[in-house]
PDB file of N, CA and C in Angstrom:
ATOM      1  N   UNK A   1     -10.581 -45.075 226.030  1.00  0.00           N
ATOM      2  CA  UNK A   1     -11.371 -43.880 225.853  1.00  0.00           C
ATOM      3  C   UNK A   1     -12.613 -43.985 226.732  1.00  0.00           C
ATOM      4  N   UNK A   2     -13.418 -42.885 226.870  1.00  0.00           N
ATOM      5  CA  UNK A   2     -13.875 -42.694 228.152  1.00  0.00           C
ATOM      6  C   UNK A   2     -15.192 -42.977 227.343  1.00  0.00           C
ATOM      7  N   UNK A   3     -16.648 -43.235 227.884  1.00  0.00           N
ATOM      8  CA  UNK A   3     -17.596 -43.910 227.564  1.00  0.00           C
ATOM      9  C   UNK A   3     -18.279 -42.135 227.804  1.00  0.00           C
ATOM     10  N   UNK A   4     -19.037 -41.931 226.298  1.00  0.00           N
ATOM     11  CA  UNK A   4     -20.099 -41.099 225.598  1.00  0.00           C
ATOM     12  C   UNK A   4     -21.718 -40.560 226.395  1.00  0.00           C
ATOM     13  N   UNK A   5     -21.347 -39.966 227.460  1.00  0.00           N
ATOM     14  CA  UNK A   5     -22.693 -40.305 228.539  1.00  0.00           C
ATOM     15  C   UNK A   5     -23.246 -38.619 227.968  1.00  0.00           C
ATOM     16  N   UNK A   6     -22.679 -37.805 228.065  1.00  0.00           N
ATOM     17  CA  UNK A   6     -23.448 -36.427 227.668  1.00  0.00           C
ATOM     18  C   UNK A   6     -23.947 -36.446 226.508  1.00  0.00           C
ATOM     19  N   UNK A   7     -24.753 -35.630 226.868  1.00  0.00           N
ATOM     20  CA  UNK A   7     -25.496 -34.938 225.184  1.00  0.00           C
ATOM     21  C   UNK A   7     -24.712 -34.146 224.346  1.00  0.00           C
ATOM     22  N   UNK A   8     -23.942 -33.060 224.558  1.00  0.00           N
ATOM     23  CA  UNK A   8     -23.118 -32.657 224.247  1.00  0.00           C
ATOM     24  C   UNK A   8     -21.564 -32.142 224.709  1.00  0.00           C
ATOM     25  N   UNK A   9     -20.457 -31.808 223.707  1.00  0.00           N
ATOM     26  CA  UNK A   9     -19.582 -31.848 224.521  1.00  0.00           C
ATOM     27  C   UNK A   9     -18.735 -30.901 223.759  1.00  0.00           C
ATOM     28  N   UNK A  10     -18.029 -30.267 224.696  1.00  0.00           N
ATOM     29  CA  UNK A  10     -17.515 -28.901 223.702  1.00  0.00           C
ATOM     30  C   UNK A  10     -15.987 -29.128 223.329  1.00  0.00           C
ATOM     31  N   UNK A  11     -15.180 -28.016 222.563  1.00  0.00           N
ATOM     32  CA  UNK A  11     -14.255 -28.998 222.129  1.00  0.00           C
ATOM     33  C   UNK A  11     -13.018 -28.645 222.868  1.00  0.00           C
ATOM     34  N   UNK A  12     -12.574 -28.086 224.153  1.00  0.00           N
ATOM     35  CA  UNK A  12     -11.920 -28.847 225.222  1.00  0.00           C
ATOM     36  C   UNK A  12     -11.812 -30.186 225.064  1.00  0.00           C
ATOM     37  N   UNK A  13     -13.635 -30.637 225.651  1.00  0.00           N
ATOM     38  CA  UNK A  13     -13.629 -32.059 225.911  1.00  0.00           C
ATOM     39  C   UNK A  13     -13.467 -32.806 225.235  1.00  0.00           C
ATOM     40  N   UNK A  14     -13.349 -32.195 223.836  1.00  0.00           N
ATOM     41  CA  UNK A  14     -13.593 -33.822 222.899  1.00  0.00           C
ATOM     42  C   UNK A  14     -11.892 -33.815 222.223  1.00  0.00           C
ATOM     43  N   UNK A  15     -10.994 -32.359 222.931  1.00  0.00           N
ATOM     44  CA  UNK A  15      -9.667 -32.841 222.457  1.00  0.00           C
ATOM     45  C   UNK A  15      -8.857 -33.447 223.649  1.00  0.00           C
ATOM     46  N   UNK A  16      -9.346 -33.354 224.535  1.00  0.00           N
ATOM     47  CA  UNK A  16      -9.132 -34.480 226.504  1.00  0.00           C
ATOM     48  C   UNK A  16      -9.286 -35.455 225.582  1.00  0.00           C
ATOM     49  N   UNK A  17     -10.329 -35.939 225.567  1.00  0.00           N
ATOM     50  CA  UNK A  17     -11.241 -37.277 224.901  1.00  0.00           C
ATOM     51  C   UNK A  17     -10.382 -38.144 224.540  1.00  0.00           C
ATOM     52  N   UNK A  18      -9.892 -37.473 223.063  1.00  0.00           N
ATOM     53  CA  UNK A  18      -8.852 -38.401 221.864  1.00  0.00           C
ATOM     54  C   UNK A  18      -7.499 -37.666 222.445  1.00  0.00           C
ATOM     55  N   UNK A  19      -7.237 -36.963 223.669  1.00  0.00           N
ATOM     56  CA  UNK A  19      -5.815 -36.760 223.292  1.00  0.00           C
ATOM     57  C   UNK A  19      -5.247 -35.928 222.244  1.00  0.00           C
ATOM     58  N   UNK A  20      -5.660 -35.104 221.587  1.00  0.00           N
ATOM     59  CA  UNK A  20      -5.314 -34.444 220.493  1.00  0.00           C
ATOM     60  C   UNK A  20      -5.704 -33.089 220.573  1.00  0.00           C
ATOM     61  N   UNK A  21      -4.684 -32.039 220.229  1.00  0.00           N
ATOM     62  CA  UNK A  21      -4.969 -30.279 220.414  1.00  0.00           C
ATOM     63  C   UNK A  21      -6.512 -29.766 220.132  1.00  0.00           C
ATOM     64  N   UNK A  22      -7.076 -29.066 220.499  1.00  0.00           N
ATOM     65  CA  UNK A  22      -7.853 -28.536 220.032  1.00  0.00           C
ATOM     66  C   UNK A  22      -8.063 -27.788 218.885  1.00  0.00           C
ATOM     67  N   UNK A  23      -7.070 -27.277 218.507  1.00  0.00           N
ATOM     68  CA  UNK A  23      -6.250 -27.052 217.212  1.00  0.00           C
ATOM     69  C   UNK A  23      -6.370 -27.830 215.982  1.00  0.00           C
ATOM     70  N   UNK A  24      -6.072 -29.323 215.841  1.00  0.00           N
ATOM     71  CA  UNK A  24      -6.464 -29.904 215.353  1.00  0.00           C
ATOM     72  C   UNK A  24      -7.615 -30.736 214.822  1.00  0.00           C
ATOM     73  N   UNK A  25      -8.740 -30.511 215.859  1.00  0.00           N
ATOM     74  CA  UNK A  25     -10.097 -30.524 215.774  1.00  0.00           C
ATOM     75  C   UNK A  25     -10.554 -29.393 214.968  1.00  0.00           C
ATOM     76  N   UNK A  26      -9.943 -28.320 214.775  1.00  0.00           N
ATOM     77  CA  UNK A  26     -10.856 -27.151 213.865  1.00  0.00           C
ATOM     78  C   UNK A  26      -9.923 -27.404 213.299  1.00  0.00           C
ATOM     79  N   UNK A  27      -8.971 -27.261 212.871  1.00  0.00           N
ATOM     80  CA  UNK A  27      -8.176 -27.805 211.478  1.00  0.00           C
ATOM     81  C   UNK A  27      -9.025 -29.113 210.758  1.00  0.00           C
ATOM     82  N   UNK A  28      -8.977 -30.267 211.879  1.00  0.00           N
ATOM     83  CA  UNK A  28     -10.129 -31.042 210.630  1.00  0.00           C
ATOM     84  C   UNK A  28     -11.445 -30.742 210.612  1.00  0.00           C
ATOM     85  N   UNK A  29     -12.132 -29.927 210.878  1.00  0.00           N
ATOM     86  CA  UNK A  29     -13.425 -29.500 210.695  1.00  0.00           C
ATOM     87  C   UNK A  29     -13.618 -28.952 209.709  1.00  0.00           C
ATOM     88  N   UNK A  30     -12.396 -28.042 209.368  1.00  0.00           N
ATOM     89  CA  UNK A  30     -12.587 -27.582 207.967  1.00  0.00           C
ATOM     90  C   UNK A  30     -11.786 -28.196 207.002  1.00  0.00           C
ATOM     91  N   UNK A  31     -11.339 -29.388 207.333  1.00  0.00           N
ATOM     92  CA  UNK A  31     -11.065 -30.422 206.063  1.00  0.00           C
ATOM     93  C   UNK A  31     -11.711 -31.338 205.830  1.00  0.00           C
ATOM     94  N   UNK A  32     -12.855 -31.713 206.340  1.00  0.00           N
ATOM     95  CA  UNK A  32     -13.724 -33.037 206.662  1.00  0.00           C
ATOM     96  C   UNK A  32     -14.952 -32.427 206.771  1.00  0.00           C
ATOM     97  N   UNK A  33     -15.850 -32.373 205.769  1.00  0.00           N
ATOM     98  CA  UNK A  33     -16.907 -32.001 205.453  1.00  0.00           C
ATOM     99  C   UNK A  33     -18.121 -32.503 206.422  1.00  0.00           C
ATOM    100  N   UNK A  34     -17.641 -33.967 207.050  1.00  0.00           N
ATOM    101  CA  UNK A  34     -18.368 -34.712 207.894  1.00  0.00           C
ATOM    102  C   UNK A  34     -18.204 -34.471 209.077  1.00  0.00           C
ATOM    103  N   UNK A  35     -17.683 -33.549 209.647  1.00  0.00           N
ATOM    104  CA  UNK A  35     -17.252 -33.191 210.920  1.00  0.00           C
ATOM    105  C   UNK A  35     -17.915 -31.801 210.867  1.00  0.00           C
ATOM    106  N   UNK A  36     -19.343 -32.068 211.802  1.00  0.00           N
ATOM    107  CA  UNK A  36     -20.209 -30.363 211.509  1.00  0.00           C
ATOM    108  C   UNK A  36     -21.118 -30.393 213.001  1.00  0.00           C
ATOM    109  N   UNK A  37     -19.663 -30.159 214.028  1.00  0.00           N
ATOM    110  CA  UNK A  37     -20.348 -29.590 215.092  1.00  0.00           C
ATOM    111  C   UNK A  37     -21.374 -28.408 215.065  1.00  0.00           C
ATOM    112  N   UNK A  38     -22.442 -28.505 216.107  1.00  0.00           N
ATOM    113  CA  UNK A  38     -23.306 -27.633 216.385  1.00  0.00           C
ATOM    114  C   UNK A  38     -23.215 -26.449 216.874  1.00  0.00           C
ATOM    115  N   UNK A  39     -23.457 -25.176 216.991  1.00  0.00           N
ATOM    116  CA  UNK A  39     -22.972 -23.938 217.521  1.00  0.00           C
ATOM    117  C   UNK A  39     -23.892 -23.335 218.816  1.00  0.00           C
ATOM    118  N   UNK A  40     -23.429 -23.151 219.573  1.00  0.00           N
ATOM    119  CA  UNK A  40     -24.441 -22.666 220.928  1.00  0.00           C
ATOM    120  C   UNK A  40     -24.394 -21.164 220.204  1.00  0.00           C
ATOM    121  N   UNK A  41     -25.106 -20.409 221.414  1.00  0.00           N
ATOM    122  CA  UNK A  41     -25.637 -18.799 220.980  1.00  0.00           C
ATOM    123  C   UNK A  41     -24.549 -17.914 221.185  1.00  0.00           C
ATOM    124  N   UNK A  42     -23.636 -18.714 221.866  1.00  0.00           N
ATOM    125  CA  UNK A  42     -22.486 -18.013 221.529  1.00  0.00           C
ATOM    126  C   UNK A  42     -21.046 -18.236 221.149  1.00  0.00           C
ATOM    127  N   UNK A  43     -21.187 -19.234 219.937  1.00  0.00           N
ATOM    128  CA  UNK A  43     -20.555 -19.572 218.926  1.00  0.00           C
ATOM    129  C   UNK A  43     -19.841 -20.661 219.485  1.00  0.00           C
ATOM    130  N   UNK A  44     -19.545 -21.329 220.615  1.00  0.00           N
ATOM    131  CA  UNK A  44     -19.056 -22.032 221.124  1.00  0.00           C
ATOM    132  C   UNK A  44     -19.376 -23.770 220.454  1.00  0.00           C
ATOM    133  N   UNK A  45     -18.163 -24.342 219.625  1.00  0.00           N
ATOM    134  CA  UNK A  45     -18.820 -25.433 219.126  1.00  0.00           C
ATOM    135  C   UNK A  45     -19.088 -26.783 220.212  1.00  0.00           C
ATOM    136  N   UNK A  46     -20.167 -27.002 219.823  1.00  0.00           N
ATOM    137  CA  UNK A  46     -20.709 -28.370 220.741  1.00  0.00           C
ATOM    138  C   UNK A  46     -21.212 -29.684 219.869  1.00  0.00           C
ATOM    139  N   UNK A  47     -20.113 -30.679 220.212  1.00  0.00           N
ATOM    140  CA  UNK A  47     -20.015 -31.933 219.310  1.00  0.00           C
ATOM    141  C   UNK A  47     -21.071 -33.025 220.124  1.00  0.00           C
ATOM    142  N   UNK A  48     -21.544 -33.875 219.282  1.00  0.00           N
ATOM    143  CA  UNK A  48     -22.245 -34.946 220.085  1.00  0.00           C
ATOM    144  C   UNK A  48     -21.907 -36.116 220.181  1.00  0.00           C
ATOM    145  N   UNK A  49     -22.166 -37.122 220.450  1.00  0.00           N
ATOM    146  CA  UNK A  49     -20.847 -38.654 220.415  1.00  0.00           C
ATOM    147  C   UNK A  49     -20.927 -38.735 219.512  1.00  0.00           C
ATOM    148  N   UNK A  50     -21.976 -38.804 218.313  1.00  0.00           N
ATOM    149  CA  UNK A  50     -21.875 -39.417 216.969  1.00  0.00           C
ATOM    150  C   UNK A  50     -20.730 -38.197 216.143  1.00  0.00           C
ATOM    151  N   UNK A  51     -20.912 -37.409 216.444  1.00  0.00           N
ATOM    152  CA  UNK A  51     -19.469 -36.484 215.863  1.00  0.00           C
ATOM    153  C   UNK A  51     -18.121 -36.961 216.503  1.00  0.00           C
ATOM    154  N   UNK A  52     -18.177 -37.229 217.927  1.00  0.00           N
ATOM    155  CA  UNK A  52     -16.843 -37.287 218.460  1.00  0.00           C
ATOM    156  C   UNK A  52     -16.381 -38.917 217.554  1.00  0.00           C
ATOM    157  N   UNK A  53     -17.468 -39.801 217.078  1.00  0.00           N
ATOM    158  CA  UNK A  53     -17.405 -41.385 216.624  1.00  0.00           C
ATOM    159  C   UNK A  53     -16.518 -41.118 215.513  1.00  0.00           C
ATOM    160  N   UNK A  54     -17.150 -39.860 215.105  1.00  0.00           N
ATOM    161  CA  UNK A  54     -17.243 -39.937 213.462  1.00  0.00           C
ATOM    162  C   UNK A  54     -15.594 -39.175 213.583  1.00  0.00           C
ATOM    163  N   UNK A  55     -14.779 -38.253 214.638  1.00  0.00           N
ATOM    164  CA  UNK A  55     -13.700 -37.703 214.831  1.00  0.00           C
ATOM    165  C   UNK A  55     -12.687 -38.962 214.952  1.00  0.00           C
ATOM    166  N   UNK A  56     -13.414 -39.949 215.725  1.00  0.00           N
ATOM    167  CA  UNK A  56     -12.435 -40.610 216.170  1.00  0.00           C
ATOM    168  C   UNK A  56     -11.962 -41.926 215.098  1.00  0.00           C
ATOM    169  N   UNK A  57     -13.021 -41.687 214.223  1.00  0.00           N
ATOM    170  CA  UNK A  57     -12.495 -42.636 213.171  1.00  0.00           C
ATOM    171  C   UNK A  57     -11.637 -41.749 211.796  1.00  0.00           C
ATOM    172  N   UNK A  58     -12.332 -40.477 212.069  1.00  0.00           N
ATOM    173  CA  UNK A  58     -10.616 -39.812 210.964  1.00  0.00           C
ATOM    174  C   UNK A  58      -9.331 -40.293 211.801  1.00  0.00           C
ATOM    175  N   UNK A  59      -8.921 -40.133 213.339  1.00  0.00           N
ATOM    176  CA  UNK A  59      -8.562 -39.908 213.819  1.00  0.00           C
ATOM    177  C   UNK A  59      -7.531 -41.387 213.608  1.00  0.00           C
ATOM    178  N   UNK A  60      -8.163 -42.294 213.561  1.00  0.00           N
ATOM    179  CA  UNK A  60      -8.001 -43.812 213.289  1.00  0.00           C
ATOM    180  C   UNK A  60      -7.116 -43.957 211.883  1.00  0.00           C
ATOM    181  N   UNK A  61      -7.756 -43.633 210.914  1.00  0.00           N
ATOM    182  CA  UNK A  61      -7.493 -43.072 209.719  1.00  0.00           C
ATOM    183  C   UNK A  61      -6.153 -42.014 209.340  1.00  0.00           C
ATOM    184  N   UNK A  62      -5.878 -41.362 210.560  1.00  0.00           N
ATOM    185  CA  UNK A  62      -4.754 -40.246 210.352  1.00  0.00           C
ATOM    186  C   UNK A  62      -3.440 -40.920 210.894  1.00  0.00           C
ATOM    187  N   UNK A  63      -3.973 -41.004 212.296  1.00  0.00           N
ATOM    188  CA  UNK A  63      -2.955 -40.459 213.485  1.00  0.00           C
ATOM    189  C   UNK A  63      -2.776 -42.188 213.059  1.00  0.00           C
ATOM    190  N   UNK A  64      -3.463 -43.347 213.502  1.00  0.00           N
ATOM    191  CA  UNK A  64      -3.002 -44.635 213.293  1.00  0.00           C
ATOM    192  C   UNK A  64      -2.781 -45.393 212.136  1.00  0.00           C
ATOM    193  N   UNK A  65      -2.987 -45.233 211.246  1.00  0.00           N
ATOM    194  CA  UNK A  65      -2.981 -45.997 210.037  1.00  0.00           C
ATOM    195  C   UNK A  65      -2.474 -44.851 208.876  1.00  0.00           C
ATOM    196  N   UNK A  66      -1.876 -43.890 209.363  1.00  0.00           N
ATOM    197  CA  UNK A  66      -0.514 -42.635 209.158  1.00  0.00           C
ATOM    198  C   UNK A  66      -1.306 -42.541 207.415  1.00  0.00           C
ATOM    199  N   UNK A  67      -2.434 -42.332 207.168  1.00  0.00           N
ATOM    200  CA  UNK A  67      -3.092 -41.793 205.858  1.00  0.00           C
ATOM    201  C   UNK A  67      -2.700 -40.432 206.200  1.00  0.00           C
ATOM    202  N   UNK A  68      -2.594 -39.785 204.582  1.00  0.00           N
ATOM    203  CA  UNK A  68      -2.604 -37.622 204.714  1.00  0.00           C
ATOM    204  C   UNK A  68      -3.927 -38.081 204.455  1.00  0.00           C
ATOM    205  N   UNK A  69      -4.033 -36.508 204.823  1.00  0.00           N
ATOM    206  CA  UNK A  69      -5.339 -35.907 205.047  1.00  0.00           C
ATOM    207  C   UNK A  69      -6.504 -36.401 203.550  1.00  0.00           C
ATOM    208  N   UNK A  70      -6.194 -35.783 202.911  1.00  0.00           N
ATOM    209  CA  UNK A  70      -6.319 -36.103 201.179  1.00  0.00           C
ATOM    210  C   UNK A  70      -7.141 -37.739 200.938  1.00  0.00           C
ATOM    211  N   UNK A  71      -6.054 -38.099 201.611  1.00  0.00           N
ATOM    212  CA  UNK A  71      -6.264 -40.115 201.382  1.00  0.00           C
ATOM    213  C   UNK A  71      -7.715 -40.550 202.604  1.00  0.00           C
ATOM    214  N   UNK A  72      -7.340 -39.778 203.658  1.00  0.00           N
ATOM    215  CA  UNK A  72      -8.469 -40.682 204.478  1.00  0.00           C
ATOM    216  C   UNK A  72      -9.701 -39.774 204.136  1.00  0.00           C
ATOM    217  N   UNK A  73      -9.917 -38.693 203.484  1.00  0.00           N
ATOM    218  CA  UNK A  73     -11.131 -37.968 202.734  1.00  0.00           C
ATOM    219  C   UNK A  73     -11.675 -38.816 201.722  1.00  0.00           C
ATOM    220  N   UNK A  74     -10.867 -39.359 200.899  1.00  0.00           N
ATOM    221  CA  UNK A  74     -11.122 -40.255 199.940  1.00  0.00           C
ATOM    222  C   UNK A  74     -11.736 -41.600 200.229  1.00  0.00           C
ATOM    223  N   UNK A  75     -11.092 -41.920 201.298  1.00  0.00           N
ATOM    224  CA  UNK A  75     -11.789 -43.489 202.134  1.00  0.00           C
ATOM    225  C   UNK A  75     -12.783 -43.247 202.350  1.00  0.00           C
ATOM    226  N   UNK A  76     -13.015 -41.794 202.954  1.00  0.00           N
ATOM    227  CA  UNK A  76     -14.656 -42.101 203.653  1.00  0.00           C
ATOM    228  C   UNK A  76     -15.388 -41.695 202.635  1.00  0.00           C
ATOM    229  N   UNK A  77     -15.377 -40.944 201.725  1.00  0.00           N
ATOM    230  CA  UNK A  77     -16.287 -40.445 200.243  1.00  0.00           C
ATOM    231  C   UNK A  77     -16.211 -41.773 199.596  1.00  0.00           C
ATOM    232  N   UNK A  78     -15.298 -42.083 199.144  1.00  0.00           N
ATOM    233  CA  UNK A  78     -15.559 -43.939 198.693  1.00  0.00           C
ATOM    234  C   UNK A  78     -16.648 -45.481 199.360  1.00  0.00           C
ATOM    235  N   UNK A  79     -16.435 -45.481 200.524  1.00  0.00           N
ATOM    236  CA  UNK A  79     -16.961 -46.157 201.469  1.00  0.00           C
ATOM    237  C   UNK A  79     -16.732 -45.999 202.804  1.00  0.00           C
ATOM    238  N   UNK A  80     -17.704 -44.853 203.211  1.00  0.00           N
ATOM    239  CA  UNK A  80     -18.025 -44.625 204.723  1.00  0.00           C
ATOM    240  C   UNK A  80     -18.017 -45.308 205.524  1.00  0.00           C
ATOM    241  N   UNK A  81     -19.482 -46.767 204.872  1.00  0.00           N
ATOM    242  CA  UNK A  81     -19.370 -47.469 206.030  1.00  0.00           C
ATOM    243  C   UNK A  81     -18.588 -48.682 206.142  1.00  0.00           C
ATOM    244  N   UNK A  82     -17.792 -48.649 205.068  1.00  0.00           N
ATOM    245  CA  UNK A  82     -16.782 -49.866 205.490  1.00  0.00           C
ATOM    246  C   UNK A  82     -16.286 -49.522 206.313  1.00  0.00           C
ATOM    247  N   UNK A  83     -15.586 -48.037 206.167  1.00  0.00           N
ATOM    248  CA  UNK A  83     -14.298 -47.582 206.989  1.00  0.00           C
ATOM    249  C   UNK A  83     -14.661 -47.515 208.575  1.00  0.00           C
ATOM    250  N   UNK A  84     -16.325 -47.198 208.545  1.00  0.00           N
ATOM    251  CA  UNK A  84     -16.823 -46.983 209.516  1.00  0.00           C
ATOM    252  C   UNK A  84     -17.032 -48.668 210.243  1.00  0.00           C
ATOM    253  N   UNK A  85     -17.054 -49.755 209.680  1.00  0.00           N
ATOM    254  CA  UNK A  85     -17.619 -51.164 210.320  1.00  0.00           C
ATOM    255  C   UNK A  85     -16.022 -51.213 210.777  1.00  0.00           C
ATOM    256  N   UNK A  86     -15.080 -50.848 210.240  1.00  0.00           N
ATOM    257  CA  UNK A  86     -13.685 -51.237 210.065  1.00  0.00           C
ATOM    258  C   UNK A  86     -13.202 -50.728 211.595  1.00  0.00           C
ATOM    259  N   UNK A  87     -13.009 -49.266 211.928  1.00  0.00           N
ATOM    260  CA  UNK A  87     -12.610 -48.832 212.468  1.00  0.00           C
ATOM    261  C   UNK A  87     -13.573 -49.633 213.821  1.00  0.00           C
ATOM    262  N   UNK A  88     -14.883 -50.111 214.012  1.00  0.00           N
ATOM    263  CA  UNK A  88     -15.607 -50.446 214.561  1.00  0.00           C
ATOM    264  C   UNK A  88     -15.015 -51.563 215.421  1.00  0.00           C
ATOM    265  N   UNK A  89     -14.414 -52.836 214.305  1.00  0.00           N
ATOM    266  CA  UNK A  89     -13.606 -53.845 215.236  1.00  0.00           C
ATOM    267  C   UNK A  89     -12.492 -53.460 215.240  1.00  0.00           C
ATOM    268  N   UNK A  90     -12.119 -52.853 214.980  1.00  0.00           N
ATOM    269  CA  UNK A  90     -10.802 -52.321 215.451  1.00  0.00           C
ATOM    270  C   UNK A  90     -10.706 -51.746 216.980  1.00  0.00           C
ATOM    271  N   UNK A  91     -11.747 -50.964 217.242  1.00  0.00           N
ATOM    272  CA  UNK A  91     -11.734 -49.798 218.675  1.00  0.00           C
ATOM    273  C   UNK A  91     -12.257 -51.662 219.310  1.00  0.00           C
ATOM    274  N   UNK A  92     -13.150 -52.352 219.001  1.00  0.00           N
ATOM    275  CA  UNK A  92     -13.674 -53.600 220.008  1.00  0.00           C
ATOM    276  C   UNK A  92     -12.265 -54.723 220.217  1.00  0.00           C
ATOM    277  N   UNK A  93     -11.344 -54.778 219.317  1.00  0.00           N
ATOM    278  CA  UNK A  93     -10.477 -55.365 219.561  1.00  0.00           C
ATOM    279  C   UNK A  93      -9.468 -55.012 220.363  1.00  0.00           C
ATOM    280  N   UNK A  94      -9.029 -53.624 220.591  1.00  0.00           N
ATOM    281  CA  UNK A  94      -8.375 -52.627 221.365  1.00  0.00           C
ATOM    282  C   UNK A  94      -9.298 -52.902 222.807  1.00  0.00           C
ATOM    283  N   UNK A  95     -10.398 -53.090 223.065  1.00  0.00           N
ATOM    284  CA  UNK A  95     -11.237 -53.160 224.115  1.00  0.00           C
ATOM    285  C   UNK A  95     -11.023 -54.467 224.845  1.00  0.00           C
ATOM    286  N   UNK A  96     -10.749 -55.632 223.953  1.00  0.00           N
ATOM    287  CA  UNK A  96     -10.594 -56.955 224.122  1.00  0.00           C
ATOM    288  C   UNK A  96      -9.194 -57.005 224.708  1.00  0.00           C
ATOM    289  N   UNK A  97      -8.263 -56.368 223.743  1.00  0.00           N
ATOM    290  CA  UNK A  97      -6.787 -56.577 224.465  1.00  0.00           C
ATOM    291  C   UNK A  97      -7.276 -55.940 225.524  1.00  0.00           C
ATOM    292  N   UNK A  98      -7.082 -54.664 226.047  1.00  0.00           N
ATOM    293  CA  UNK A  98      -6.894 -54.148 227.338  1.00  0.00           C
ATOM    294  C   UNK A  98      -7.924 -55.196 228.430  1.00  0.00           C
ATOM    295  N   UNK A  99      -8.723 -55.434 227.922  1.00  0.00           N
ATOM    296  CA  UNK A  99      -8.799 -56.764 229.221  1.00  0.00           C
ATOM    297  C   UNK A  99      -8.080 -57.431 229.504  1.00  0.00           C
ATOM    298  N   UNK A 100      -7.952 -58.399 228.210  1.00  0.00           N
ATOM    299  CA  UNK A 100      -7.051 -59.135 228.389  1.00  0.00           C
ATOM    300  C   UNK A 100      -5.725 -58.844 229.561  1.00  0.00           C
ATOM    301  N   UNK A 101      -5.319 -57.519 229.008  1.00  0.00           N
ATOM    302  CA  UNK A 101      -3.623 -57.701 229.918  1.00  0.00           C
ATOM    303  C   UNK A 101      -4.438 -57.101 231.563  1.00  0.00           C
ATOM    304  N   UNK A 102      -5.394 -56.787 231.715  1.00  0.00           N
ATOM    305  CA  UNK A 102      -6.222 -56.503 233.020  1.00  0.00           C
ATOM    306  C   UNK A 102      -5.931 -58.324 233.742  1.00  0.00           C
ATOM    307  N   UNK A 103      -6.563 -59.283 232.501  1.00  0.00           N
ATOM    308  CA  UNK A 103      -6.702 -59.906 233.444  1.00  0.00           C
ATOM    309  C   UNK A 103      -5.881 -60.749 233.821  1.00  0.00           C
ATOM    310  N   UNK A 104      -4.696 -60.937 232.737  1.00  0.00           N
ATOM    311  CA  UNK A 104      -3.479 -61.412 232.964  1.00  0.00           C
ATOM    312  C   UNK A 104      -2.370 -60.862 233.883  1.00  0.00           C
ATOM    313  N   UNK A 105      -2.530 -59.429 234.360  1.00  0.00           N
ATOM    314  CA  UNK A 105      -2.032 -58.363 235.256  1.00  0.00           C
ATOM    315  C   UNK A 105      -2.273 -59.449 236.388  1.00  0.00           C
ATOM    316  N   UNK A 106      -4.202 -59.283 236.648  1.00  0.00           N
ATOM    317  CA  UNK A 106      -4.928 -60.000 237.770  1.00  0.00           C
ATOM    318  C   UNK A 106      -4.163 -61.274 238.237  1.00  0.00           C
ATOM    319  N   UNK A 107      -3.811 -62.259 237.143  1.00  0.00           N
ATOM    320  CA  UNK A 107      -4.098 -63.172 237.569  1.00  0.00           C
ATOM    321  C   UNK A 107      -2.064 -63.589 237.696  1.00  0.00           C
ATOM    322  N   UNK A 108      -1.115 -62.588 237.180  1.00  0.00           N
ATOM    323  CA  UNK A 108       0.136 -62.502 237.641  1.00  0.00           C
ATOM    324  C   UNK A 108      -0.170 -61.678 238.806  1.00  0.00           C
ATOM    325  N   UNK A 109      -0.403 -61.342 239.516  1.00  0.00           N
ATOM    326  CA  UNK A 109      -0.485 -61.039 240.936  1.00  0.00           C
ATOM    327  C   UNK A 109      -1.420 -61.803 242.009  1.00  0.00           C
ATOM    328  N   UNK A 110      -2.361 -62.558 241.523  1.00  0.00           N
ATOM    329  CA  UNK A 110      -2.763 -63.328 242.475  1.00  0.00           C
ATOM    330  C   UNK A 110      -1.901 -64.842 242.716  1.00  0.00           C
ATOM    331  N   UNK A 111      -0.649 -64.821 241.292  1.00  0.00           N
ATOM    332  CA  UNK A 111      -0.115 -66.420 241.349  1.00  0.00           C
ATOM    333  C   UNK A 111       1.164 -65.391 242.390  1.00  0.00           C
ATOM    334  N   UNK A 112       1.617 -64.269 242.397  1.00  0.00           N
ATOM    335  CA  UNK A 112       2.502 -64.032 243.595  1.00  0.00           C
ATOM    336  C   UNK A 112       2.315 -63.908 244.998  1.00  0.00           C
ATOM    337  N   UNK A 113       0.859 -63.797 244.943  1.00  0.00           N
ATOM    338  CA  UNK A 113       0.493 -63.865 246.535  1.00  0.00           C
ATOM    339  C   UNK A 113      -0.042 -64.830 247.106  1.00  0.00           C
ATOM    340  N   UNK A 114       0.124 -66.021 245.679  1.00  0.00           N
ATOM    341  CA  UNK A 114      -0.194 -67.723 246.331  1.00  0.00           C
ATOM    342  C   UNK A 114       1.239 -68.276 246.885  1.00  0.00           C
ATOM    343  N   UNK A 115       2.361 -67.216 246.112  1.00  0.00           N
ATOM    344  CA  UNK A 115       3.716 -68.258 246.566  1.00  0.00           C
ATOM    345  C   UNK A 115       4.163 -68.005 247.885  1.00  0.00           C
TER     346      UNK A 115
END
């Protein structure tokens, strides 16, 4: 996932972002009480990273760890910030592998252009 540099971001971008319809971003907006993008003057919603954080850990919650809707509402009304520290090493461990096979990629192609 792509690194959080704007101030805001509308929701095109933030369904590019995660990969997921735009469709489904206002579908969970109005199932997820915690998901309360901002509105420009002309109604156009504009999310900020800490919304897209807070998307991408329902998102964690849904799409990866296959909770209904119902159940991962309940996780985060129960304990936010567990779910929230949780999902936390989870996205850093996902960060760790993809190096990893970066550098194992690296370093299977530099042992073929030693032979």
């Amino acid at each position: 996932m792509e690194e959080l540099t704007k101030r805001f971001y509308r929701i095109g971008d933030v369904a590019e972002i995660l990969g997921i319809p735009a469709s489904t971003l206002r579908y969970w907006e109005k199932e997820f009480t915690i998901i309360k993008p901002t509105r420009s003057a002309k109604n156009i919603r504009l999310y900020t990273p800490k919304d897209i954080e807070t998307i991408k850990m329902i998102y964690y919650l849904v799409k990866e760890k296959g909770l209904k809707l119902d159940a991962a509402q309940a996780m985060i009304r129960r304990n936010r910030e567990g779910v929230s520290k949780r999902f936390e090493v989870v996205e850093r461990l996902k960060r760790v592998r993809d190096q990893l096979k970066a550098f194992n990629k690296a370093l299977l192609e530099a042992s073929k252009a030693g032979h």
